[in-house]
Protein backbone atom coordinates (compact mmCIF):
# COMPACT_ATOMS: atom_id res chain seq x y z
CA UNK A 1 73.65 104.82 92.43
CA UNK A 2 73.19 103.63 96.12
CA UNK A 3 74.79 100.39 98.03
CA UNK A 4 72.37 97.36 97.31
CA UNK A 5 71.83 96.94 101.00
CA UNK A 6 73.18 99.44 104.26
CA UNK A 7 77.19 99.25 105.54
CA UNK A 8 76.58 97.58 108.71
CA UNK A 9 79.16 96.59 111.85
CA UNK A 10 78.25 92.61 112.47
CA UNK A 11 77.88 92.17 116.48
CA UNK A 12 80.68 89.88 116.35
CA UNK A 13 83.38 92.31 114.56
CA UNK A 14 82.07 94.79 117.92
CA UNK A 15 82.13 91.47 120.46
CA UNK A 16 86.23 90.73 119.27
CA UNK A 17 86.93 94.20 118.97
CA UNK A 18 86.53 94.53 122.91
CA UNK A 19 88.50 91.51 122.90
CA UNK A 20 91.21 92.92 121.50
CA UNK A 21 91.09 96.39 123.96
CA UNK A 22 91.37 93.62 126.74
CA UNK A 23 94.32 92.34 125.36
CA UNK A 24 95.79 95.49 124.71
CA UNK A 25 95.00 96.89 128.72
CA UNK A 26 97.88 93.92 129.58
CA UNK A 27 100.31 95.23 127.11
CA UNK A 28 99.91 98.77 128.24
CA UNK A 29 99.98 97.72 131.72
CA UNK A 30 102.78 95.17 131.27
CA UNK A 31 103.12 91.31 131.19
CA UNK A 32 105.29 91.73 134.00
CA UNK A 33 102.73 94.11 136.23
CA UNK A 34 99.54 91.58 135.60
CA UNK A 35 96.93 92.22 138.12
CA UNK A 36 93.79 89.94 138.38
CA UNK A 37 91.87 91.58 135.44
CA UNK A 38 94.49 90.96 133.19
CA UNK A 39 95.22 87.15 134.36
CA UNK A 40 91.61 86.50 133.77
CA UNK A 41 92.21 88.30 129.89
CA UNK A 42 94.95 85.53 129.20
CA UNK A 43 93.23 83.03 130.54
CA UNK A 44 89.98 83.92 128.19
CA UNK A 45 92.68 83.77 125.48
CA UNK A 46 93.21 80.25 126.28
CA UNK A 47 89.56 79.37 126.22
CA UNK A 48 88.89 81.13 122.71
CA UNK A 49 92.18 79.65 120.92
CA UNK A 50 90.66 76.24 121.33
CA UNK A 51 90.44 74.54 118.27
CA UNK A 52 92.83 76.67 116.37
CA UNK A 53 96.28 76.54 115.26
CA UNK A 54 97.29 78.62 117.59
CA UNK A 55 95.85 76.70 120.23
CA UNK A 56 98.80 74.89 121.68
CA UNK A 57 101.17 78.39 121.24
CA UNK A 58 98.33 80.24 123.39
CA UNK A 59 98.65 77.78 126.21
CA UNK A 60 102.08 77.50 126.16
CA UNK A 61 102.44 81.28 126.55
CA UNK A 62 99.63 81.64 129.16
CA UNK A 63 101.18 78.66 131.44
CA UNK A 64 104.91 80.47 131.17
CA UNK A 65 103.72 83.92 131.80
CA UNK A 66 102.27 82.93 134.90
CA UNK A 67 105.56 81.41 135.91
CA UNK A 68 107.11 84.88 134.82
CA UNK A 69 109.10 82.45 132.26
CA UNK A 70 109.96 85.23 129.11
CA UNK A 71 110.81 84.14 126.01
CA UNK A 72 110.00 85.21 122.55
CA UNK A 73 108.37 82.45 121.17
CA UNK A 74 105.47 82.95 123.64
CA UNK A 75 105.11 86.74 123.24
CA UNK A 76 104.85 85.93 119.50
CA UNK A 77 101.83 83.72 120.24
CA UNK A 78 100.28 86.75 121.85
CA UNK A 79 100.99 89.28 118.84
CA UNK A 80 100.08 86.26 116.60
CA UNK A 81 96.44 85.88 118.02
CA UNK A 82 95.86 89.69 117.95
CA UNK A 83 96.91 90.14 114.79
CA UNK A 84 94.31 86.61 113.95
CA UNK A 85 91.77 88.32 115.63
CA UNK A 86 92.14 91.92 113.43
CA UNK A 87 91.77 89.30 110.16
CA UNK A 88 89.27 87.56 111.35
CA UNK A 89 87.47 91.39 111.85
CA UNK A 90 88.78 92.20 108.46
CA UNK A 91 87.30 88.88 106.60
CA UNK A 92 84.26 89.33 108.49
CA UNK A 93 83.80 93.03 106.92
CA UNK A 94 85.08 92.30 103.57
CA UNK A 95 81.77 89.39 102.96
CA UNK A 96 79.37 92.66 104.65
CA UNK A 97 81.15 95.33 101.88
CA UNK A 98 80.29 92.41 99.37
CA UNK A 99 76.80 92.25 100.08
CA UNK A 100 76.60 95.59 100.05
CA UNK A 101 77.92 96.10 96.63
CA UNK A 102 76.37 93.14 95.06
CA UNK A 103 79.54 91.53 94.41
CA UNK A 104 80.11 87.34 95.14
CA UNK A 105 81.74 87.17 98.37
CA UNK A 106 85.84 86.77 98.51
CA UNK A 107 87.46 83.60 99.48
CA UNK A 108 89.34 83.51 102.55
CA UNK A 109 92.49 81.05 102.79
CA UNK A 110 92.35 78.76 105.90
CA UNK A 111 94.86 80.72 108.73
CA UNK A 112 97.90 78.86 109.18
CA UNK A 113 100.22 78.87 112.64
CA UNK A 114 103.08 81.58 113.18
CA UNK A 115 106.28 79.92 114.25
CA UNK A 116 109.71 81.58 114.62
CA UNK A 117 111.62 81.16 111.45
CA UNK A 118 115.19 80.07 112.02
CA UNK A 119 117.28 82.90 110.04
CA UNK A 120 121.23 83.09 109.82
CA UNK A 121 123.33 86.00 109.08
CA UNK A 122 123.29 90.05 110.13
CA UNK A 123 119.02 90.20 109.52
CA UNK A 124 118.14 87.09 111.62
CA UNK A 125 120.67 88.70 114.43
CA UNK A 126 118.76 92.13 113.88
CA UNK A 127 114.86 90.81 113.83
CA UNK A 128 116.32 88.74 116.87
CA UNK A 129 117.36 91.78 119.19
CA UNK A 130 113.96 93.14 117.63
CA UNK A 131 111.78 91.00 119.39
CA UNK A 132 113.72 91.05 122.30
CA UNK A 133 113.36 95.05 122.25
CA UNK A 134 109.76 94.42 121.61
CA UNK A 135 109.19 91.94 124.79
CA UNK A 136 110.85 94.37 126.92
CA UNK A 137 107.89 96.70 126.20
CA UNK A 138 105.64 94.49 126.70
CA UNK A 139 106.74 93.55 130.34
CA UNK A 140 107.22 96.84 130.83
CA UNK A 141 103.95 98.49 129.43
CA UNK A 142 103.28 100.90 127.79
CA UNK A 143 102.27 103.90 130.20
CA UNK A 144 105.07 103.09 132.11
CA UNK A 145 107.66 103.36 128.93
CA UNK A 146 110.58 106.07 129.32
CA UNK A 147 113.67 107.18 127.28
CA UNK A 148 116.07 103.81 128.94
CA UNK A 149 113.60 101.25 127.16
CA UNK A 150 113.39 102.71 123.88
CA UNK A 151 117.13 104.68 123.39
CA UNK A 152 118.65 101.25 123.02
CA UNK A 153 117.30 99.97 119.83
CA UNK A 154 118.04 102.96 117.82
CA UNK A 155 121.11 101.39 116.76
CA UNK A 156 119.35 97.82 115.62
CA UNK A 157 116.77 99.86 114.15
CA UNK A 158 119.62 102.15 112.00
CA UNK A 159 121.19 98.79 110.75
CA UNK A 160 117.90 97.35 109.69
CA UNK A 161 117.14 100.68 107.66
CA UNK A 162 120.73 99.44 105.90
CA UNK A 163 118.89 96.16 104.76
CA UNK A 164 116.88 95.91 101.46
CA UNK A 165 115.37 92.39 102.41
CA UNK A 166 113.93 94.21 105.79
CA UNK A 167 112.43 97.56 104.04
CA UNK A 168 108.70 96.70 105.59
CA UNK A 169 109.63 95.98 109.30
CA UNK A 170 112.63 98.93 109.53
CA UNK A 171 109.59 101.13 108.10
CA UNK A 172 106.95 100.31 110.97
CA UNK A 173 109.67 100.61 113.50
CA UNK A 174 110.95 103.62 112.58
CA UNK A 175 107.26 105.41 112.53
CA UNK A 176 106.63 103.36 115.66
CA UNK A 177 109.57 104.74 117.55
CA UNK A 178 109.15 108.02 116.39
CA UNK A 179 105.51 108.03 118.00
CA UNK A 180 107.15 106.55 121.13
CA UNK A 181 109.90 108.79 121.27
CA UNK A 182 107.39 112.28 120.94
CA UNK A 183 105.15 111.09 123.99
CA UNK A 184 108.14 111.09 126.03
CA UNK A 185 108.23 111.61 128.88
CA UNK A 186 104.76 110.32 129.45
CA UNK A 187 102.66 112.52 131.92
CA UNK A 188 99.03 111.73 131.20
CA UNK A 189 98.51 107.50 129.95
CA UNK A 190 95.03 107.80 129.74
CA UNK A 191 95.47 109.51 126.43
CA UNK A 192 98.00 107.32 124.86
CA UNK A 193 97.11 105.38 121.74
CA UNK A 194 97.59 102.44 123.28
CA UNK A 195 94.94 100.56 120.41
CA UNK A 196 97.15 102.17 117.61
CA UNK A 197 101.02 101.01 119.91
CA UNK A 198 99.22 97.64 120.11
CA UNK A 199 98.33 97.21 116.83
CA UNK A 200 102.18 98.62 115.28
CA UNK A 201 103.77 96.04 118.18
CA UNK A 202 101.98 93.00 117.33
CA UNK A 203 102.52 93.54 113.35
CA UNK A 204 106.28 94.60 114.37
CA UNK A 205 106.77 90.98 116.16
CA UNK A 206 105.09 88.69 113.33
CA UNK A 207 107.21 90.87 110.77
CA UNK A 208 110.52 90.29 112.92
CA UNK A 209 109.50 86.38 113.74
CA UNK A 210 109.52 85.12 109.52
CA UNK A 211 111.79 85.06 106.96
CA UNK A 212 111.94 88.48 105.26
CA UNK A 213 112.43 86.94 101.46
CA UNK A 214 110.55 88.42 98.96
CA UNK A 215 107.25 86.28 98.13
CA UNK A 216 107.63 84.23 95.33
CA UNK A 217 105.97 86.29 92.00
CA UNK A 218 105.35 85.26 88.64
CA UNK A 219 106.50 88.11 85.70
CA UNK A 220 103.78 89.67 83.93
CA UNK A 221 103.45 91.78 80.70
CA UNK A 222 100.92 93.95 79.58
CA UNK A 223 98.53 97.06 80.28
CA UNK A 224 98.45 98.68 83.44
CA UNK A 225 96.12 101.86 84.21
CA UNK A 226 96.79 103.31 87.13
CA UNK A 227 93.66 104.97 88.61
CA UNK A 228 94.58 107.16 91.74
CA UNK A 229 97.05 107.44 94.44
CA UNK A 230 96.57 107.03 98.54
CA UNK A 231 99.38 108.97 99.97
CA UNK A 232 101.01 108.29 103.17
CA UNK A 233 103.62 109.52 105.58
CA UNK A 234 104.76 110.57 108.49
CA UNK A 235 107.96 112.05 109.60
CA UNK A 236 110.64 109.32 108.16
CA UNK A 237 108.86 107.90 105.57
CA UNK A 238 106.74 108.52 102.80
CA UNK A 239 104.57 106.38 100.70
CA UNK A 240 102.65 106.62 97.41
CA UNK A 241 100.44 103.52 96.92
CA UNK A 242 98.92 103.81 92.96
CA UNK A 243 95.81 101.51 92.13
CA UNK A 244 94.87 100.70 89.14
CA UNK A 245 93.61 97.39 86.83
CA UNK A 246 96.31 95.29 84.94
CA UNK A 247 95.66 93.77 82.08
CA UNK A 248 97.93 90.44 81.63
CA UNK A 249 95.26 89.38 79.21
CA UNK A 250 93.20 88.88 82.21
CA UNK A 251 92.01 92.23 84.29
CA UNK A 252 93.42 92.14 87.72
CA UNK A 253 92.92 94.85 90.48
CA UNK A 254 95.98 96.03 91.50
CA UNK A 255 97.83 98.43 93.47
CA UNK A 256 102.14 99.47 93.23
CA UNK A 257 103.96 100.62 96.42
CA UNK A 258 106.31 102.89 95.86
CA UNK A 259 108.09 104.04 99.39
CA UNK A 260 111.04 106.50 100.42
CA UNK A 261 112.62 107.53 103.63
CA UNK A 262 113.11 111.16 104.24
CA UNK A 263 113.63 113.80 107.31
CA UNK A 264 110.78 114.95 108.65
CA UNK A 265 111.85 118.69 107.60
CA UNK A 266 110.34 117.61 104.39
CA UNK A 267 107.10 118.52 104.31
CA UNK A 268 104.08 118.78 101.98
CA UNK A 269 104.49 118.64 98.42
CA UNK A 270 108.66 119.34 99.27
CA UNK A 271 108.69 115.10 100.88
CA UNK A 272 107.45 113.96 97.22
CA UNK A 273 110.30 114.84 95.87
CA UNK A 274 111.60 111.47 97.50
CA UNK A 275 109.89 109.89 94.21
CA UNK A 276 112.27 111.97 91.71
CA UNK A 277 114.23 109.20 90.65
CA UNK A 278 111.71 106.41 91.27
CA UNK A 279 109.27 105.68 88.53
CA UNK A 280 109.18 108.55 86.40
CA UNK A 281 107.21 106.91 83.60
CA UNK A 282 104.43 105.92 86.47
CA UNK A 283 104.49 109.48 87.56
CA UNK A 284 103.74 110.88 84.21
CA UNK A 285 101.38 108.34 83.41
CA UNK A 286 99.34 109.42 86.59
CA UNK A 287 99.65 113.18 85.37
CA UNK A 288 99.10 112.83 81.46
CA UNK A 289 96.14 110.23 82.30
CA UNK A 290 97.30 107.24 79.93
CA UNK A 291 98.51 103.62 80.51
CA UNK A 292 101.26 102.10 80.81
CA UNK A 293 102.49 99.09 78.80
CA UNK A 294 104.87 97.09 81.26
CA UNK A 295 107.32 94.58 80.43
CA UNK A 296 108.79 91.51 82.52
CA UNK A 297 106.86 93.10 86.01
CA UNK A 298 106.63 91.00 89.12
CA UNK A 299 103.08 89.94 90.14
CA UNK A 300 103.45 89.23 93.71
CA UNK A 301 100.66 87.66 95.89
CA UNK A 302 98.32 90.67 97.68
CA UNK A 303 97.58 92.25 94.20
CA UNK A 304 101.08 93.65 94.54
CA UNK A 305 102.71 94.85 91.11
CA UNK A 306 106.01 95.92 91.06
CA UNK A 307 106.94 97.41 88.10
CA UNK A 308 110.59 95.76 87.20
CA UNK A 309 111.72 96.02 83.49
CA UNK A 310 110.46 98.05 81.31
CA UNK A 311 107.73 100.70 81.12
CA UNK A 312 106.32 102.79 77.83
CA UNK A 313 103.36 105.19 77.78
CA UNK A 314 100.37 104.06 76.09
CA UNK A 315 96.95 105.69 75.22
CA UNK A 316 94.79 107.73 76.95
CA UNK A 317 92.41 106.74 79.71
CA UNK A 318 88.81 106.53 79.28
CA UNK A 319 88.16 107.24 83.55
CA UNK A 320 84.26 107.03 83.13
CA UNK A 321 84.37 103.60 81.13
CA UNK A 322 86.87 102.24 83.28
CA UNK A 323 85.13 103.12 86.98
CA UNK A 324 81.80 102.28 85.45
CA UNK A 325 83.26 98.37 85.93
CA UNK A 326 83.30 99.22 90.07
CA UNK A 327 79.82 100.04 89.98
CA UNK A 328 77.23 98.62 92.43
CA UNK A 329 76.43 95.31 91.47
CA UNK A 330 78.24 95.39 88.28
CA UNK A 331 79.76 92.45 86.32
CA UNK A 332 82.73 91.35 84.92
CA UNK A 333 85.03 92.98 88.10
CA UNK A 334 88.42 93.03 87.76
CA UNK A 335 89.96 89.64 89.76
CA UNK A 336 90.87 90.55 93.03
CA UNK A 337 93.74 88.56 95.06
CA UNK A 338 93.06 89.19 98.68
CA UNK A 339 96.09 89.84 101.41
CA UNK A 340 97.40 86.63 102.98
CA UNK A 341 96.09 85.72 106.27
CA UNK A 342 98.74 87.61 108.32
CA UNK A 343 98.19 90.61 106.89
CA UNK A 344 94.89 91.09 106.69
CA UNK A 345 93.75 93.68 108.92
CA UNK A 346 90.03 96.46 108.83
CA UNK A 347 92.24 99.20 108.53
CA UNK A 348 93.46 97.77 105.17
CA UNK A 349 90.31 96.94 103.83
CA UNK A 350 90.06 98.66 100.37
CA UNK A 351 87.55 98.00 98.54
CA UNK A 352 87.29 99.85 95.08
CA UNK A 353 83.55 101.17 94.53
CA UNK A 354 81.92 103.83 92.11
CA UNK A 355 78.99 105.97 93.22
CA UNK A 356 77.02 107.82 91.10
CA UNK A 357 74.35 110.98 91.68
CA UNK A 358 75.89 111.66 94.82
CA UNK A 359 75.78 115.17 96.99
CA UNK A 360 77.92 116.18 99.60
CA UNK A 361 75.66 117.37 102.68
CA UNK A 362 75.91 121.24 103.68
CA UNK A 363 75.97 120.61 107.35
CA UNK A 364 78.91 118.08 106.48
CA UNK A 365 80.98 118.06 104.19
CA UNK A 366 82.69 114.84 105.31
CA UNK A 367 79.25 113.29 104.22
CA UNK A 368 78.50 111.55 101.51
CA UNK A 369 74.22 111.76 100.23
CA UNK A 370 73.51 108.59 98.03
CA UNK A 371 70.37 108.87 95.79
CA UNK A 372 68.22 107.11 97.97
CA UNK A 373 68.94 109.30 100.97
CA UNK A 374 71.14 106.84 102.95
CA UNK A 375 74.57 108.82 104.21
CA UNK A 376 78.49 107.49 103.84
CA UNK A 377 81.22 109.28 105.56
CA UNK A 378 84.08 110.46 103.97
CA UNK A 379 87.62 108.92 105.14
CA UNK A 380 88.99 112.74 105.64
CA UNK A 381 91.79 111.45 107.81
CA UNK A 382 92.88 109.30 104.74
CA UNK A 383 93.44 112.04 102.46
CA UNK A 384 96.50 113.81 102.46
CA UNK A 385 97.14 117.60 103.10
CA UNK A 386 99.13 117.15 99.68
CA UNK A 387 96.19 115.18 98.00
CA UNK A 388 94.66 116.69 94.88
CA UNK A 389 91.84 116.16 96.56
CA UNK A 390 90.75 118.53 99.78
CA UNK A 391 87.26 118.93 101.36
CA UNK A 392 86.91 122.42 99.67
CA UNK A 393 86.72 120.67 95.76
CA UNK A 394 84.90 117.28 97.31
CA UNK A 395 81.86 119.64 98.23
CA UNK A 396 81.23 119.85 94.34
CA UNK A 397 81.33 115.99 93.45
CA UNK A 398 78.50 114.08 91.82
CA UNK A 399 80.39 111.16 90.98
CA UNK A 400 82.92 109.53 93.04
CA UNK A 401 85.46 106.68 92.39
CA UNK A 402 87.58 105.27 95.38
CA UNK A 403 87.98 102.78 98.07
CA UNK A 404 85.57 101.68 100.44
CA UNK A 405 86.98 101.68 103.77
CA UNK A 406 86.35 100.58 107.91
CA UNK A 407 88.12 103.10 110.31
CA UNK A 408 87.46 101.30 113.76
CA UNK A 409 83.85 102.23 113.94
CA UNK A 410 82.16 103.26 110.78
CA UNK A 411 82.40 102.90 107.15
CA UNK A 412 83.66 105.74 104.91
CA UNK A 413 84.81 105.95 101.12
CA UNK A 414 88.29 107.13 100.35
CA UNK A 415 88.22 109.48 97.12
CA UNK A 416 90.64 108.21 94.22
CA UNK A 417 88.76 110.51 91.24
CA UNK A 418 86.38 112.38 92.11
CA UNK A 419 83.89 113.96 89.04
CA UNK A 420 82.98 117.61 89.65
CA UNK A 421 79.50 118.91 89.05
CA UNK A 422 80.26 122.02 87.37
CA UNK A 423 79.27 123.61 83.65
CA UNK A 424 82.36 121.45 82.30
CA UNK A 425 82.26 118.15 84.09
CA UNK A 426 85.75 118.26 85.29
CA UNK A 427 87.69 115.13 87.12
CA UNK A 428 90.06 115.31 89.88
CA UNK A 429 92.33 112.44 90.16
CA UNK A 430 94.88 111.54 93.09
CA UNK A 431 98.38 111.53 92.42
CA UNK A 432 98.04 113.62 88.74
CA UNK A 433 100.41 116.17 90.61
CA UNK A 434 103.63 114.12 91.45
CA UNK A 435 105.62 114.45 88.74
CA UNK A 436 105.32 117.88 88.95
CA UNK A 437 106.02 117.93 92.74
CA UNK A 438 109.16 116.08 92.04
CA UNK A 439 110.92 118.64 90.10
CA UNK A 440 113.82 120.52 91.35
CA UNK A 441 113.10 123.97 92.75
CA UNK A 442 115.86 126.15 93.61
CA UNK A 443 115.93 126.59 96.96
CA UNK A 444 113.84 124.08 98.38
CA UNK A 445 114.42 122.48 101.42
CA UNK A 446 115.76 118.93 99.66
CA UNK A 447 118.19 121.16 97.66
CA UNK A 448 119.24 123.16 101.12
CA UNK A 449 120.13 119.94 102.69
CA UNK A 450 121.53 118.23 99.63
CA UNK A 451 124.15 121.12 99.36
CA UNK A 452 124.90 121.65 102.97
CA UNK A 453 125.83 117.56 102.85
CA UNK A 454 128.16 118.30 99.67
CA UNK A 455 129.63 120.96 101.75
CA UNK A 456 130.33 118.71 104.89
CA UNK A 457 131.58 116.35 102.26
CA UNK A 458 133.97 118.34 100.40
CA UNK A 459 135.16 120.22 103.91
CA UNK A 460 138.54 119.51 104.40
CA UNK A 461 139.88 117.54 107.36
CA UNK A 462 140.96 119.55 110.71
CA UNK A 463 144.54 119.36 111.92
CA UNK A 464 143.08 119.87 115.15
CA UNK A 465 141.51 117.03 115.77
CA UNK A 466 143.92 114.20 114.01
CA UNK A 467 141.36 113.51 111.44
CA UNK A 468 142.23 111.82 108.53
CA UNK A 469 140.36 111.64 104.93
């Protein structure tokens, strides 16, 4: 089964996409370090906000840079209309993946202006010294960063770990300042990700700008199958995102977040064990293959689910009936509830497809072969070293269910199940191993540092040192 028409990169997602390096050459320079280049960028940001709602914000900002006037709301503006920019690339790319897969293409809600939220109480104070940390990178730049500018939030970024309500932003920050804190000292910024820095402080700012209450959500019941899993992690945190089609009577796409923080000694299959207490009815769900009947979940906007209340195994999946409804062109799709505006982004694009009579090439094997000879990469760098999936059992795939996805510069297809073309047609399916990764092991590295912290606990006070209990 091939695409109805070829993946394609639109000249204007490649025109704003060199927008958006210009704008990131002034934050990796440094607002307060602006030569003539990067006066000219802000002024073209002036001239292309015109007629938005940002429009007024951009101006504003421009006029009191210039006047080295710093204050928050005006690098917001500037994170705000990057971060427009990567949804208006994201929108743009979501109608071409329709086209391609013969599907109507997805409404878009209009973008609405960014404005500093007024919040009381310990989280406003935190998000506030946030984006007050974050400005002082951005006048400083980012090749010219060392440990002085990026030491001092450790302690606002420990107290926002401490708040429920600010999970999302204490997560990007603490991955973010963990990549800042390993290319220190900086010898060589011509090799810094400054795209990728950019991209995690402009997100960080709009995150630490509005009011972190959960989005309103309407409780569900009903049928959820959950379909495969796209790991992520790095050295704090680790997250298990499982898609899947609910069924509440009416089919919905869906996906369920489920995220830990952990040490970065956990590695591999060891950093799953995170999940052991979260979920275990998803988790063997995912492994046995069946549904799950949920009770009084919370539909949230995004196609979030989370799965509040209760949960019971139900029947066994039919995988080939149920990825036959992402085929090309084909009917009846599951609905589909896009990300709001300010967090829509390419490298979030996810479309689900399923491809059929496909090879993997012999010269590549991070190449896809459709039937009619056309070639789609495979998103290699999006599959985890602790996926069931690895490049070794994706040479022998005929069949392919996952998520269609835009890396920067090319399109690729992220493997969820992939169908093996052996005597026994065999199916691989993400995230089938967790609940078997989450089991105890004596003498794993969780266990090692569980006990030593029982010991430390349990050690008595010395008399040295005038502790007390």
């Amino acid at each position: 089964m091939s695409l109805r028409q070829p993946l394609t990169v639109p000249e204007a997602v490649s025109t704003t996409q060199q927008l958006i390096v210009a704008i990131d050459s002034v934050l990796t320079i440094g607002i307060g370090r602006l030569g003539p280049e990067q006066t000219e960028t802000l002024s073209r940001l002036t001239r292309i906000a015109t007629g938005s709602p940002l429009e007024v914000p951009i101006r504003d900002a421009i006029e009191a840079i210039g006047r080295n006037e710093f204050q928050d709301k005006h690098f917001l503006a500037i994170a705000a209309f990057r971060v427009a920019l990567q949804g208006a690339i994201a929108d743009r790319l979501r109608h071409v993946a329709a086209e391609s897969l013969g599907r109507p293409s997805p409404a878009c809600d209009d973008p609405q202006p960014i404005h500093p939220a007024p919040i009381d109480g310990p989280v406003g104070s935190r998000q506030e010294a946030t984006r007050n940390w974050l400005m002082e990178l951005a006048i400083a730049g980012f090749q010219n960063l060392d440990a002085s500018t990026v030491d001092p939030f450790l302690t606002t970024l420990e107290r926002l770990q401490d708040e429920p309500a600010a999970a999302r932003l204490a997560a990007l920050l603490t991955g973010f300042v963990g990549e800042l804190n390993a290319a220190l000292p900086l010898t060589d910024s011509s090799v810094l990700p400054t795209y990728r820095w950019c991209d995690l402080w402009s997100r960080a700012f709009v995150l630490a700008s509005r009011s972190l209450e959960s989005a309103a959500g309407s409780q569900v019941h009903g049928t959820f199958f959950p379909m495969g899993v796209d790991l992520r992690h790095h050295g704090f945190v680790v997250q298990a995102e499982v898609y899947g089609i609910l069924e509440s009577p009416q089919a919905e796409w869906v996906r369920v977040p489920v995220a830990s923080y952990k040490v970065d000694v956990l590695v591999g299959p060891e950093m799953l064990r995170s999940f052991e207490s979260r979920l275990p009815q998803l988790w063997e769900a995912l492994k046995s293959g069946k549904s799950l009947q949920v009770s009084d979940a919370v539909r949230l906007p995004g196609g979030l689910l989370r799965l509040d209340g209760e949960l019971k195994l139900g029947s066994a999946i039919d995988f080939t009936a149920l990825t036959d409804r992402f085929a090309v062109g084909a009917e009846n799709l599951p609905k589909e509830d896009p990300l709001p505006g300010a967090d829509r982004h390419p490298l979030l694009l996810a479309e689900p497809v399923t491809l059929t009579g496909v090879s993997v090439l012999a010269d590549s094997p991070a190449r896809l072969k459709l039937p009619d000879g056309s070639e789609l990469a495979i998103a290699t760098k999006r599959i985890s070293p602790s996926s069931e999936l690895n490049v070794s059992n994706l040479t022998k795939m005929d069949r392919v269910f996952g998520l269609l996805r835009f890396d920067g510069k090319d399109w690729s297809i992220q493997p969820l199940i992939a169908s093996l073309s052996t005597k026994k047609n065999s199916e691989i399916r993400t995230g089938s191993s967790i609940l078997d990764a989450t089991a105890k092991k004596k003498g794993d590295t969780l266990e090692q540092l569980q006990e030593r912290a029982s010991r430390l606990l349990r050690a008595k006070p010395s008399s040295k040192t005038g502790a007390t209990p």
